[in-house]
Protein backbone atom coordinates (compact mmCIF):
# COMPACT_ATOMS: atom_id res chain seq x y z
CA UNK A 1 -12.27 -5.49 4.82
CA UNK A 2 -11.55 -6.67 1.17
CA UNK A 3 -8.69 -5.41 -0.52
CA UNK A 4 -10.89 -3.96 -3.02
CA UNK A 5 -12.69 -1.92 -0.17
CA UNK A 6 -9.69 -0.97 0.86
CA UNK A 7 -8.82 0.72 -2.63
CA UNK A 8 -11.68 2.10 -2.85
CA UNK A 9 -11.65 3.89 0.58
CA UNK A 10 -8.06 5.13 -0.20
CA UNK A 11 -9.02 6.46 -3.97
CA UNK A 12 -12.21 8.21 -2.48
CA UNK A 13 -10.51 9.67 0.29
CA UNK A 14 -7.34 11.33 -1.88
CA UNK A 15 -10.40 12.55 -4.31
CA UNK A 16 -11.93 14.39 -1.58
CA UNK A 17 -8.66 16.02 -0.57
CA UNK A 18 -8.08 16.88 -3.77
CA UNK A 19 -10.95 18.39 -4.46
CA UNK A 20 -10.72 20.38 -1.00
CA UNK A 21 -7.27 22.05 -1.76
CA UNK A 22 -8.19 22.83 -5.71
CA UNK A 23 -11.27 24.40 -4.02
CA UNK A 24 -9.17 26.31 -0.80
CA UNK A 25 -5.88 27.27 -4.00
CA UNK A 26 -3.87 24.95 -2.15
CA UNK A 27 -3.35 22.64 -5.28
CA UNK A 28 -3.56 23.80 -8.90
CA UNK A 29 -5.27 20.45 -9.86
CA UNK A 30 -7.87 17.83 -8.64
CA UNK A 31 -5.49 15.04 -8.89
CA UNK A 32 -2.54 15.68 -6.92
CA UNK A 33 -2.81 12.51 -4.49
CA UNK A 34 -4.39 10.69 -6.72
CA UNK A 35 -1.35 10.53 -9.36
CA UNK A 36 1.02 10.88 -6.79
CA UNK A 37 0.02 7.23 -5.47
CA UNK A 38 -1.41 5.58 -8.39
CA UNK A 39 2.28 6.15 -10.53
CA UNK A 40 3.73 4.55 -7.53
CA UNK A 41 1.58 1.55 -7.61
CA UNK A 42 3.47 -0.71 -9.69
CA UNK A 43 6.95 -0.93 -8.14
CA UNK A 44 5.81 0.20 -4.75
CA UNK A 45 2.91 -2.68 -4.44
CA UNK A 46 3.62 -5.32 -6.90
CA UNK A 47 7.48 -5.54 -7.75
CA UNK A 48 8.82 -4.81 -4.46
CA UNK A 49 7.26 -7.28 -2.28
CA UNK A 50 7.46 -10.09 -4.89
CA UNK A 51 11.67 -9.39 -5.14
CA UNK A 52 11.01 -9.16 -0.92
CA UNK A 53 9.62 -12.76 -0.29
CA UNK A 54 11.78 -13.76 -3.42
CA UNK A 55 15.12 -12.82 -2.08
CA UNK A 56 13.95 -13.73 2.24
CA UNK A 57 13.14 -17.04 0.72
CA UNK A 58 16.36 -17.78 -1.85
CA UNK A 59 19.03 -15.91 0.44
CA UNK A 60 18.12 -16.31 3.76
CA UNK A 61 20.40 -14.88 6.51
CA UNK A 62 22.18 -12.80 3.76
CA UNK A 63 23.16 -9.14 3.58
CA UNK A 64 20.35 -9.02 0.53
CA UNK A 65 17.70 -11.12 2.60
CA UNK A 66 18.29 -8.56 5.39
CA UNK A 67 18.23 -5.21 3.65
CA UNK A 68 14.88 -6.62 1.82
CA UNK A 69 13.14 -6.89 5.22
CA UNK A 70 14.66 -3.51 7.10
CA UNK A 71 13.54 -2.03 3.95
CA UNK A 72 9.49 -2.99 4.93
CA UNK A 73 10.57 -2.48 8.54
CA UNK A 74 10.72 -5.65 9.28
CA UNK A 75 6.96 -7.28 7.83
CA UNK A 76 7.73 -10.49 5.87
CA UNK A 77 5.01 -12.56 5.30
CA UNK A 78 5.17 -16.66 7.06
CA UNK A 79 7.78 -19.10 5.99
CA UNK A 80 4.73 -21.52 6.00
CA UNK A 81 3.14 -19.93 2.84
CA UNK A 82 3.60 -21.37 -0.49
CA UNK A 83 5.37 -18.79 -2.49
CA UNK A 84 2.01 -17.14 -4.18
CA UNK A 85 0.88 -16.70 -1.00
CA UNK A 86 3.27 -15.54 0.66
CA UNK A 87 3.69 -12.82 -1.87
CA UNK A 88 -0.27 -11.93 -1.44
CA UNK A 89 0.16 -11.58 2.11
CA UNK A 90 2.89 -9.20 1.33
CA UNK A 91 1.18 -7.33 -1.15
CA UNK A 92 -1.97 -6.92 1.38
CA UNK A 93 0.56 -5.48 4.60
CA UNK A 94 2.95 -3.85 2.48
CA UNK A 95 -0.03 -2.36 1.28
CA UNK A 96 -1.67 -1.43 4.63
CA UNK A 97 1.69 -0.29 5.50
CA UNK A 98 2.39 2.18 2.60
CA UNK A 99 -0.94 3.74 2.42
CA UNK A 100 -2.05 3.94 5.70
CA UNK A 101 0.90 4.44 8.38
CA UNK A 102 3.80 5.47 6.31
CA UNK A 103 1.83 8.15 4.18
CA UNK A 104 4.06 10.88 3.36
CA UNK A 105 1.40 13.17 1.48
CA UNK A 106 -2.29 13.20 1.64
CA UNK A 107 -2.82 11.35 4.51
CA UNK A 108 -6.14 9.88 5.33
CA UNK A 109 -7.52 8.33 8.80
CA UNK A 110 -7.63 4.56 8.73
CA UNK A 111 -10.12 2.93 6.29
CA UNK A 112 -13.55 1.62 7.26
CA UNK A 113 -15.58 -0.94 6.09
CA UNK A 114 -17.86 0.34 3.84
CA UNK A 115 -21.48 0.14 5.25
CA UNK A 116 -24.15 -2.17 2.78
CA UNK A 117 -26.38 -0.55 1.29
CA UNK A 118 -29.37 -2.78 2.97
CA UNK A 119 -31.34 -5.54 1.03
């Protein structure tokens, strides 16, 4: 699964709960999970695990370095990465992490590869 796939299997998924409890007077509005996640999407998927691997890499073995990873539960992407890298592979299981186990509102089942439309 691309990380675009992925996206796009999490934003269709909190549209069709949104829809369901505007239509059941559970919500007042159709975008309750979808604002709810995408105003988190800065910090939560871009700053955070850049300052993660930044901090792991620059201060290892320190009280900082330590609270960094217990704060992701212990997922810190492979020494062996160059930096970049290592900060994509963050942002990818931080990511999975976040939006698929953690969850705290509108949670959806795992994603699934999208199926092709055929040639």
């Amino acid at each position: 699964m691309t990380f675009r796939e992925f996206w796009q299997d999490r934003f269709a998924g909190w549209e069709k709960i949104d829809e369901r409890d505007y239509r059941t007077g559970k919500s007042k509005t159709r975008d309750t999970c979808k604002i709810v996640r995408a105003t988190s999407f800065p910090v939560n998927q871009v700053l955070a695990p850049f300052l993660r691997v930044y901090f792991v890499r620059t201060q290892p073995g320190t009280e900082e370095a330590e609270s960094w990873i217990r704060g992701m539960k212990g997922i810190i992407a492979p020494d062996d990465l160059s930096f970049l890298d290592a900060w994509w592979w963050q942002i990818e299981n931080e990511s999975w992490w976040y939006w698929v186990d953690y969850q705290a509102i509108c949670k959806l089942p795992p994603p699934q590869r999208p199926v092709s439309a055929g040639p």
